[in-house]
C-alpha atoms as a PDB file:
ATOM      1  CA  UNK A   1      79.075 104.968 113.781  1.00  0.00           C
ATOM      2  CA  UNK A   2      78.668 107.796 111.411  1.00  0.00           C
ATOM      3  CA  UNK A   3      79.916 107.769 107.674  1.00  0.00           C
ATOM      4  CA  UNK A   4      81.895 111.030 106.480  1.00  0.00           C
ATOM      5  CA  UNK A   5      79.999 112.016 103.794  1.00  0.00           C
ATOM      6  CA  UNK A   6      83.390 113.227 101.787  1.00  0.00           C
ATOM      7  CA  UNK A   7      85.920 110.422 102.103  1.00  0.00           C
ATOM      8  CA  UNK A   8      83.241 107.580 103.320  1.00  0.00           C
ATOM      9  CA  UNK A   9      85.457 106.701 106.395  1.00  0.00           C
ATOM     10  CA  UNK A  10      83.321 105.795 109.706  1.00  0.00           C
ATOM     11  CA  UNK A  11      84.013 108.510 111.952  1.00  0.00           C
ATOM     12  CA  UNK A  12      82.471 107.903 116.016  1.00  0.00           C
ATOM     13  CA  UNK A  13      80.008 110.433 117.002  1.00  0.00           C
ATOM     14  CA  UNK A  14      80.603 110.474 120.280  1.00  0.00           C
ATOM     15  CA  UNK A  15      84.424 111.302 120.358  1.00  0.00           C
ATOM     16  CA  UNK A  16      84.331 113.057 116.767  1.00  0.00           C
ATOM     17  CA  UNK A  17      86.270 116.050 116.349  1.00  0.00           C
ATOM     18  CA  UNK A  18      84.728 117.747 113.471  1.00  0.00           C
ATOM     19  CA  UNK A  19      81.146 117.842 112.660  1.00  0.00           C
ATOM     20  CA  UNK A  20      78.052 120.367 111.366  1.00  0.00           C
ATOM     21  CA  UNK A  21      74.587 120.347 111.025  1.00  0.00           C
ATOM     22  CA  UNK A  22      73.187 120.861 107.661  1.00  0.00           C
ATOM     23  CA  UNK A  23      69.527 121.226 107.098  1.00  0.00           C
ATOM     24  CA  UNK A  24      68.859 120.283 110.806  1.00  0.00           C
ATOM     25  CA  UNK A  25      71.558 116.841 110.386  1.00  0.00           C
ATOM     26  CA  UNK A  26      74.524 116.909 112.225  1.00  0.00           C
ATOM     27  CA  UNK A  27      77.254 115.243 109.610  1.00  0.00           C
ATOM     28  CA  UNK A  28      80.312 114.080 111.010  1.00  0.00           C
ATOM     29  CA  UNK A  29      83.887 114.216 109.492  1.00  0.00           C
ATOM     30  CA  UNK A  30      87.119 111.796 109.911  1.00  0.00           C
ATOM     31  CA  UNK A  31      89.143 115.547 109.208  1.00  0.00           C
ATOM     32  CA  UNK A  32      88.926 118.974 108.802  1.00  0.00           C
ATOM     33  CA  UNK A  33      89.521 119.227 105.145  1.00  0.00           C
ATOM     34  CA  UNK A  34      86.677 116.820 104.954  1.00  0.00           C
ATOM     35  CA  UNK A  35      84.522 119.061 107.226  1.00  0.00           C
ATOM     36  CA  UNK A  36      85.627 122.113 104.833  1.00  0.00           C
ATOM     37  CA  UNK A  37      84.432 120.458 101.277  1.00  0.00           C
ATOM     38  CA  UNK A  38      81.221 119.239 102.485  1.00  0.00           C
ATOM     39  CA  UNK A  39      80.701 123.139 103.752  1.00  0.00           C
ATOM     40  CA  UNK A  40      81.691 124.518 100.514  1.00  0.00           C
ATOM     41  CA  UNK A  41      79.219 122.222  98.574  1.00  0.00           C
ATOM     42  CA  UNK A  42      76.834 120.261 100.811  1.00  0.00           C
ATOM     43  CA  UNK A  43      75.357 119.243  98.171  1.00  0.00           C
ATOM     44  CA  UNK A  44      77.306 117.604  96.531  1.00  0.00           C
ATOM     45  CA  UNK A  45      78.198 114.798  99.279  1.00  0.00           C
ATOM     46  CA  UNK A  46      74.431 114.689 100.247  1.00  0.00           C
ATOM     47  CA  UNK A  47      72.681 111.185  99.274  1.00  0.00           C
ATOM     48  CA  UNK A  48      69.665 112.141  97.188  1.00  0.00           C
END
């Protein structure tokens, strides 16, 4: 399991509906509104 980096929720890689790679990661998302923040500021919702 994979933790949306937005909302926290565990989101399922293998049956996740909305995901993008960032810096060569592939981030997964419980949403698309989710998927949409973390694209506007990736930064942001990255752990440093």
């Amino acid at each position: 399991m994979a933790r949306d980096p937005v909302c926290g929720m565990e989101c399922d890689e293998k049956i996740a509906k909305w995901k993008t790679t960032h810096t060569r990661k592939t981030y997964y998302f419980c949403a698309p509104g989710c998927q949409k923040a973390f694209e506007a500021n990736p930064h942001k919702y990255m752990k440093m």
